[in-house]
Protein backbone atom coordinates (compact mmCIF):
# COMPACT_ATOMS: atom_id res chain seq x y z
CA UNK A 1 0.00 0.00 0.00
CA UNK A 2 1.03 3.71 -0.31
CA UNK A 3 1.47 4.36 3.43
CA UNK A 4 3.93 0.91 3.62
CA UNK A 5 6.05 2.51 0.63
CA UNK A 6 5.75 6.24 2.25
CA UNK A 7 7.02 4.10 5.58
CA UNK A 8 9.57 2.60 3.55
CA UNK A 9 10.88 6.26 2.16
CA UNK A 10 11.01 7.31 5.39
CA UNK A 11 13.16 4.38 7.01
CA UNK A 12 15.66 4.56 4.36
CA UNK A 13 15.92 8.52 4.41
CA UNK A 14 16.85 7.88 8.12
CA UNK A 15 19.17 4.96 7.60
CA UNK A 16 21.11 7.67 5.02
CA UNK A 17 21.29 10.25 7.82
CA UNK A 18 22.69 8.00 11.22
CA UNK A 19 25.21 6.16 8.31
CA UNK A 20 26.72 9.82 7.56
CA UNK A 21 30.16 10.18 9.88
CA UNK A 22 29.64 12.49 12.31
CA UNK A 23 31.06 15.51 11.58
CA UNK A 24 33.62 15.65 14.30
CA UNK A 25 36.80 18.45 14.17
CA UNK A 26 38.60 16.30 11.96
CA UNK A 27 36.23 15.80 9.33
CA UNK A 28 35.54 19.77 9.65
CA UNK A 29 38.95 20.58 8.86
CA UNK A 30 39.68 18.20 5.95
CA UNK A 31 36.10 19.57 4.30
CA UNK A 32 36.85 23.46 4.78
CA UNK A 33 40.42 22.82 3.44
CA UNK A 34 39.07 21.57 0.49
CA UNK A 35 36.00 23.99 0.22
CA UNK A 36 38.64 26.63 0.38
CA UNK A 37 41.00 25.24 -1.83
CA UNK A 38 38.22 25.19 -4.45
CA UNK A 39 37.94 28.89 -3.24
CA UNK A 40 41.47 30.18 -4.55
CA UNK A 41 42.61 30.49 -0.83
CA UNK A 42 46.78 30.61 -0.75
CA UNK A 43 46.84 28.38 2.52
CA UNK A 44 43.33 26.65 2.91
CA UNK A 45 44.18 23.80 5.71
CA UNK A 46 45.60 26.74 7.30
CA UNK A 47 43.01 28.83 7.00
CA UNK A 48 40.75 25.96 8.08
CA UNK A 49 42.54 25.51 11.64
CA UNK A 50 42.65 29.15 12.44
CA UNK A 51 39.26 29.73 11.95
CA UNK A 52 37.93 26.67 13.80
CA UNK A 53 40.67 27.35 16.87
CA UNK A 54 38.68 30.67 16.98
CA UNK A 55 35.35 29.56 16.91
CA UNK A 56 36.29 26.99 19.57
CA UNK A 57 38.17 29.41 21.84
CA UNK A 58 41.63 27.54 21.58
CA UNK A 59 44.47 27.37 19.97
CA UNK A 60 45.36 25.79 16.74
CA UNK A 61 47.63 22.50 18.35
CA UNK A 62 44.08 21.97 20.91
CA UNK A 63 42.69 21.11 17.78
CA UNK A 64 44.73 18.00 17.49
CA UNK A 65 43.70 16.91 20.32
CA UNK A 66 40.16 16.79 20.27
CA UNK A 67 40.29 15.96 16.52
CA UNK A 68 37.97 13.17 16.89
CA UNK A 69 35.32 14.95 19.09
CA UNK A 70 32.32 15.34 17.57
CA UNK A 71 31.32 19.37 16.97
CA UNK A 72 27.96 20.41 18.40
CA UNK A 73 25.57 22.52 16.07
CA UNK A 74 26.30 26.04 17.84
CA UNK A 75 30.20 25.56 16.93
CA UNK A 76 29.52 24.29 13.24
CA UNK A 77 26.80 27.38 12.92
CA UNK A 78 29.54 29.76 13.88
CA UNK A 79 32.77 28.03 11.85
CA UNK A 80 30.28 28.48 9.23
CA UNK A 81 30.01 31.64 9.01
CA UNK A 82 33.54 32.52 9.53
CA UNK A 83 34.13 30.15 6.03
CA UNK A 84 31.38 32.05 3.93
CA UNK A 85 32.94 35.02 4.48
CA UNK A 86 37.00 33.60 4.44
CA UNK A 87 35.50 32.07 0.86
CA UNK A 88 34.04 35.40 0.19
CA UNK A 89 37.37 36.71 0.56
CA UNK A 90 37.63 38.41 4.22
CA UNK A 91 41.06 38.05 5.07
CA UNK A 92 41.55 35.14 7.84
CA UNK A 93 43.54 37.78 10.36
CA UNK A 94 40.60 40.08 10.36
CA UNK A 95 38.00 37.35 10.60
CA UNK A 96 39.59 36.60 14.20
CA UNK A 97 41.13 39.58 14.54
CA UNK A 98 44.75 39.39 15.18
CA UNK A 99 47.96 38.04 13.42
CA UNK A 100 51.34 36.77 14.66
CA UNK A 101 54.45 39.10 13.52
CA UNK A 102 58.08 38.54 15.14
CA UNK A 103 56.65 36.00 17.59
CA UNK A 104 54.32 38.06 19.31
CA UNK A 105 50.49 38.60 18.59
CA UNK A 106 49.06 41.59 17.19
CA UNK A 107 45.21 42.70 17.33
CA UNK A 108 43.85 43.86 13.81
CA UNK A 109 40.93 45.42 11.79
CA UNK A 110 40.33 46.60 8.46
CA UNK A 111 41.44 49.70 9.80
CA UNK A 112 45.24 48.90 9.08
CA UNK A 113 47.65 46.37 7.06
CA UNK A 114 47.42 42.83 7.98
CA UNK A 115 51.28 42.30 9.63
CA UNK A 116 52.96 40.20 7.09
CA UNK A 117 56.46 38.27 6.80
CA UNK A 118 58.51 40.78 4.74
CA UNK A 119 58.33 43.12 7.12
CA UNK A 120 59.99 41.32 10.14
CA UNK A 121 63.42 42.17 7.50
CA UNK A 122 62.75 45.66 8.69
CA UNK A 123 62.84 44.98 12.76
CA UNK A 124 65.70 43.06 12.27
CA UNK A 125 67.64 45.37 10.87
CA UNK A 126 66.68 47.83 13.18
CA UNK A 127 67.61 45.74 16.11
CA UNK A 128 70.88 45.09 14.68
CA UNK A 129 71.70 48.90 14.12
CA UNK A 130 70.54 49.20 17.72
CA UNK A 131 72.90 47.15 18.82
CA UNK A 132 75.57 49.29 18.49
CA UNK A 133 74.36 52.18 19.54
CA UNK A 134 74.52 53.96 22.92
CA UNK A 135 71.54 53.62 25.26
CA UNK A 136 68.69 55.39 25.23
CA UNK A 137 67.77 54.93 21.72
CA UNK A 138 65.21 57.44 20.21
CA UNK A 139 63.62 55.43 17.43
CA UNK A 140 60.40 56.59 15.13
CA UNK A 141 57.87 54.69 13.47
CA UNK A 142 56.42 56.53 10.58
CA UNK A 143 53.08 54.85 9.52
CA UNK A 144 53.03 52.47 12.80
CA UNK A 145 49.11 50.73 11.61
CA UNK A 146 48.81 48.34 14.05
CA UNK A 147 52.02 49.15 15.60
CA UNK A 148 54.11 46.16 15.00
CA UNK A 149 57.73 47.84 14.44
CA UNK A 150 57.00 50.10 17.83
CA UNK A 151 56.42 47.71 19.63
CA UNK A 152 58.46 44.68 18.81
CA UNK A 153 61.27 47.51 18.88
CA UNK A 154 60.26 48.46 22.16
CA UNK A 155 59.88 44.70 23.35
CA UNK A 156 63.74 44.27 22.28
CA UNK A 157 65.14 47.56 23.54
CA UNK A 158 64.14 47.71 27.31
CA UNK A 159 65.83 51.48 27.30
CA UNK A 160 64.85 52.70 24.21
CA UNK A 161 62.06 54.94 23.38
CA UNK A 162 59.05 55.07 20.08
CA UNK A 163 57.10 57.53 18.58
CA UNK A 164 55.03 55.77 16.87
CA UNK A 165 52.67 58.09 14.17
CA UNK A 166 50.32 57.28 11.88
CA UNK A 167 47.22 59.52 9.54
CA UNK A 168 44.62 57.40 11.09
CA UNK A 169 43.03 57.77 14.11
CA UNK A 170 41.71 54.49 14.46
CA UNK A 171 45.48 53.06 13.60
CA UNK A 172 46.27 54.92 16.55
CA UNK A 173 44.09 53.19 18.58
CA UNK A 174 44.85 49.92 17.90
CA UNK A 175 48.35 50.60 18.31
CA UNK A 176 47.93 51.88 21.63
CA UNK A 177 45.85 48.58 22.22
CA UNK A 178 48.73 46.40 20.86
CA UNK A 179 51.29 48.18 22.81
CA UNK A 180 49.17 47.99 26.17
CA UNK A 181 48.73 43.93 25.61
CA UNK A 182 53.00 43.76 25.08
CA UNK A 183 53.69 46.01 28.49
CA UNK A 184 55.26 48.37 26.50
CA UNK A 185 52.83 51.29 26.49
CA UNK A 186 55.37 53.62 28.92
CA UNK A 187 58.18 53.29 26.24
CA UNK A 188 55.60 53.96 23.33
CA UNK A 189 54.43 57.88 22.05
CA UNK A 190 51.23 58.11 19.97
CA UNK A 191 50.71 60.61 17.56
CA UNK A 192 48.21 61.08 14.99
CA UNK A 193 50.01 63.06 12.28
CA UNK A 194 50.59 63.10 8.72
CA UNK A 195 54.19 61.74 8.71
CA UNK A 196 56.18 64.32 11.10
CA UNK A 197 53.58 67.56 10.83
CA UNK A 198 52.35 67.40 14.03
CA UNK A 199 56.22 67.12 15.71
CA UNK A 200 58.91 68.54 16.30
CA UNK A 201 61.82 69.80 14.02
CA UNK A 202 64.69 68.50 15.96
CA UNK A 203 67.39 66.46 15.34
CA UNK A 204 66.65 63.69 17.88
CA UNK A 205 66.06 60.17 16.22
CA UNK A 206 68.77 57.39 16.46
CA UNK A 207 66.41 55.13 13.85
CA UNK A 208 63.75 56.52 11.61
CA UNK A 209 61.36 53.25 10.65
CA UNK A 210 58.84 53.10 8.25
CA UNK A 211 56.23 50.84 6.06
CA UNK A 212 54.91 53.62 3.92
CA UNK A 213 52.15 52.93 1.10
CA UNK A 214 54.63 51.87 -1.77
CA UNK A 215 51.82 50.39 -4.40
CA UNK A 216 51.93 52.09 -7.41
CA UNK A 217 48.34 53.31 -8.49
CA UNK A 218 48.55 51.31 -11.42
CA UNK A 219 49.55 47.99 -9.50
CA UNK A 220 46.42 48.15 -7.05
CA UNK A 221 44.25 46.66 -9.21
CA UNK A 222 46.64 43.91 -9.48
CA UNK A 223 47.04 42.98 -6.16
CA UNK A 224 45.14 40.01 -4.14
CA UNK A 225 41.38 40.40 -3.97
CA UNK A 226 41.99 39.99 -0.14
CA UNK A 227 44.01 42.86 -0.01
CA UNK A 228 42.63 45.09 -2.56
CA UNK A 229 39.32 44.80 -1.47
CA UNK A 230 39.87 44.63 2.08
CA UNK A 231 43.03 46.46 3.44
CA UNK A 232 43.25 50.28 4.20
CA UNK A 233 43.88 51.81 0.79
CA UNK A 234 45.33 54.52 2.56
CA UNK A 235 47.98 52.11 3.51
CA UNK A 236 48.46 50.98 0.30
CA UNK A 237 48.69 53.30 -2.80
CA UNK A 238 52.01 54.85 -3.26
CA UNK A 239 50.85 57.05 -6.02
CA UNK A 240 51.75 57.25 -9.67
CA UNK A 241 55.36 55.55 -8.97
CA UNK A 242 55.14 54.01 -5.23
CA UNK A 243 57.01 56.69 -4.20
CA UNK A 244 54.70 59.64 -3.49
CA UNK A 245 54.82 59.10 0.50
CA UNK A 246 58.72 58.08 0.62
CA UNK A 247 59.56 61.29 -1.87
CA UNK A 248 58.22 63.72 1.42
CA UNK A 249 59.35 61.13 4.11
CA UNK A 250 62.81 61.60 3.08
CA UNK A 251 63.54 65.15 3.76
CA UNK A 252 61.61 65.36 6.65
CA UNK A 253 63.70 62.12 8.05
CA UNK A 254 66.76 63.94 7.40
CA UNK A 255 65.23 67.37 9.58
CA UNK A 256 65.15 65.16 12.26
CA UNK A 257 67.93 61.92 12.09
CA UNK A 258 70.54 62.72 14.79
CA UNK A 259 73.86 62.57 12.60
CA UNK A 260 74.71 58.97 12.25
CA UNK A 261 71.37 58.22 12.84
CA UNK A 262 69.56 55.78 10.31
CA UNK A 263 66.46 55.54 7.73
CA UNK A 264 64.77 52.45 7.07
CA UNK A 265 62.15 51.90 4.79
CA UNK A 266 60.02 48.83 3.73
CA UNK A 267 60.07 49.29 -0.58
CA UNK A 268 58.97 47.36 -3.25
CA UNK A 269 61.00 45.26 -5.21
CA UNK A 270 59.12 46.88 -8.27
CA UNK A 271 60.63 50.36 -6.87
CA UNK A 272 63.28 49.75 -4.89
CA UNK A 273 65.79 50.73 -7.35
CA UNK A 274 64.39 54.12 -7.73
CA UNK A 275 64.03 54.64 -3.85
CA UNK A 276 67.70 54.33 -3.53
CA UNK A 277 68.20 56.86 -5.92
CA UNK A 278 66.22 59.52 -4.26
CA UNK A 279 68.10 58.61 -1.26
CA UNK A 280 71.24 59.62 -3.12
CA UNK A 281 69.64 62.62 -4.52
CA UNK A 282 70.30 63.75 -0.87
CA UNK A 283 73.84 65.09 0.01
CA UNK A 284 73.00 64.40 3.40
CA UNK A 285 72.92 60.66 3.24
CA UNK A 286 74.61 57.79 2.55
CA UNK A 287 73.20 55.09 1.18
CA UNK A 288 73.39 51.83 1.78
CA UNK A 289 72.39 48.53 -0.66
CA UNK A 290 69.16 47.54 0.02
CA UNK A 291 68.17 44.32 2.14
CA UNK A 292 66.43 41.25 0.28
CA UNK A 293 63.74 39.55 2.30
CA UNK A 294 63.72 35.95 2.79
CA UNK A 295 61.83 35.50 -0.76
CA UNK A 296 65.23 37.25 -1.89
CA UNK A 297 63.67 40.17 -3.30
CA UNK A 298 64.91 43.89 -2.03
CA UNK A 299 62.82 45.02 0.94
CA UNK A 300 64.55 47.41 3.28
CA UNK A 301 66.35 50.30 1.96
CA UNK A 302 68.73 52.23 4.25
CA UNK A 303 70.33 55.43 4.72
CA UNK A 304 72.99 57.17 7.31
CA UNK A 305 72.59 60.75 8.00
CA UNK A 306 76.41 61.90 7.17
CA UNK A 307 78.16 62.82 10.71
CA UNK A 308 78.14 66.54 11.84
């Protein structure tokens, strides 16, 4: 009869459902990585953990050990979510909201650049130059975002002291955040300024560090759909050449680099070449060859004011 087949539909629909696997942490992760894959995402299994270590409130090596352990609606409703918009292409770091840089972890929002590797080529430098100079060190950080070269400076220099400056406000504030979390707030200066308008004219920086915008205009639509659609633009465009924020940084470095004091700037390898030559432009500098990253493409170039 029709109510023995219905019966029979019904059984079988059931049998289908209890003979799925249960979709425990493990199963999770193996399915998002290859959801995301599909998705053009650089680092999908990646991706995958760090997301589902946030919506679980641990970190991403707990994972491992619960990676049989069955995941309860509420957590799959919220890794969800967190996927559809990493697939959409929200970068992962502002989906949870922070990002590791030089071993220490940084809180983050659209509001400025997502940390990334390059960069620790900079702080390294820095430190080294540091090294051999006579405490206290004055150091600047022109453009601080999120506030990563102040404060990992800060974190490796007990005696030295940062202003850190940056256009945006809310940079500012997340800087001053990041700085309070490291216990290096007291070492740290704030300013909101348009490079050094809003300080002083004086001679008085050991180290002048900066990650200006260095994307040429005609390179933005190029870039990442994660970045481009998603990171401060602000941040990002460099003008015509890359070099519209470095060509007024420069000078206004030199106003205020104690004599043997140093200029480093994060470049692109696109401009780097022409960076170093507007360093030389200046008789007040000497230049020094610019510092591949660990991709081996030229990152950091550097500058020493001449000695008064």
């Amino acid at each position: 009869s029709k109510s023995i087949a219905a019966s029979l539909r019904a059984l079988n629909s059931v049998s289908r459902m209890t003979a799925d696997p249960p979709w425990t942490i493990g199963r999770l992760l193996t399915w998002t990585a290859e959801y995301l894959r599909d998705k053009n995402s650089d680092s999908p299994r990646l991706d995958a953990e760090v997301l589902l270590a946030h919506a679980r409130g641990c970190q991403r090596i707990d994972l491992y050990t619960v990676y049989d352990q069955a995941a309860d609606e509420q957590l799959r409703t919220q890794f969800r979510d967190l996927v559809t918009r990493r697939a959409a292409g929200t970068p992962v770091a502002y989906l949870v909201g922070h990002r590791e840089f030089f071993s220490l972890s940084f809180q983050v929002s659209p509001d400025v650049l997502i940390p990334r590797p390059e960069t620790e080529s900079l702080v390294v430098r820095a430190l080294d130059l540091a090294k051999a100079m006579p405490a206290p060190i004055r150091i600047a950080d022109v453009g601080t975002g999120s506030g990563v070269l102040a404060v990992c400076c800060a974190k490796r220099l007990p005696t030295c002291s940062v202003t850190a400056i940056d256009l945006s406000p809310a940079a500012v504030e997340i800087a001053r955040q990041n700085a309070a979390k490291h216990k290096v707030a007291e070492q740290i200066e704030l300013v909101c300024s348009d490079l050094f308008a809003e300080c002083p004219d004086v001679a008085e920086f050991d180290l002048i560090l900066s990650n200006p915008p260095y994307v040429a205009t005609s390179e933005m639509a190029q870039l990442a759909a994660g970045v481009r659609d998603h990171e401060p633009q602000l941040a990002l465009d460099g003008g015509e050449q890359g070099t519209a924020v470095i060509e007024r940084l420069i000078p206004q470095a030199i106003a205020r680099l104690k004599p043997n004091g140093w200029l480093l700037m994060e470049v692109s390898p696109n401009n780097a070449s022409r960076v170093e030559q507007l360093l030389a432009d200046s008789n007040e500098l000497a230049v020094c060859e610019t510092i591949n990253d660990l991709a081996g493409l030229p990152r950091v170039a550097q500058a020493q004011r001449k000695g008064g």
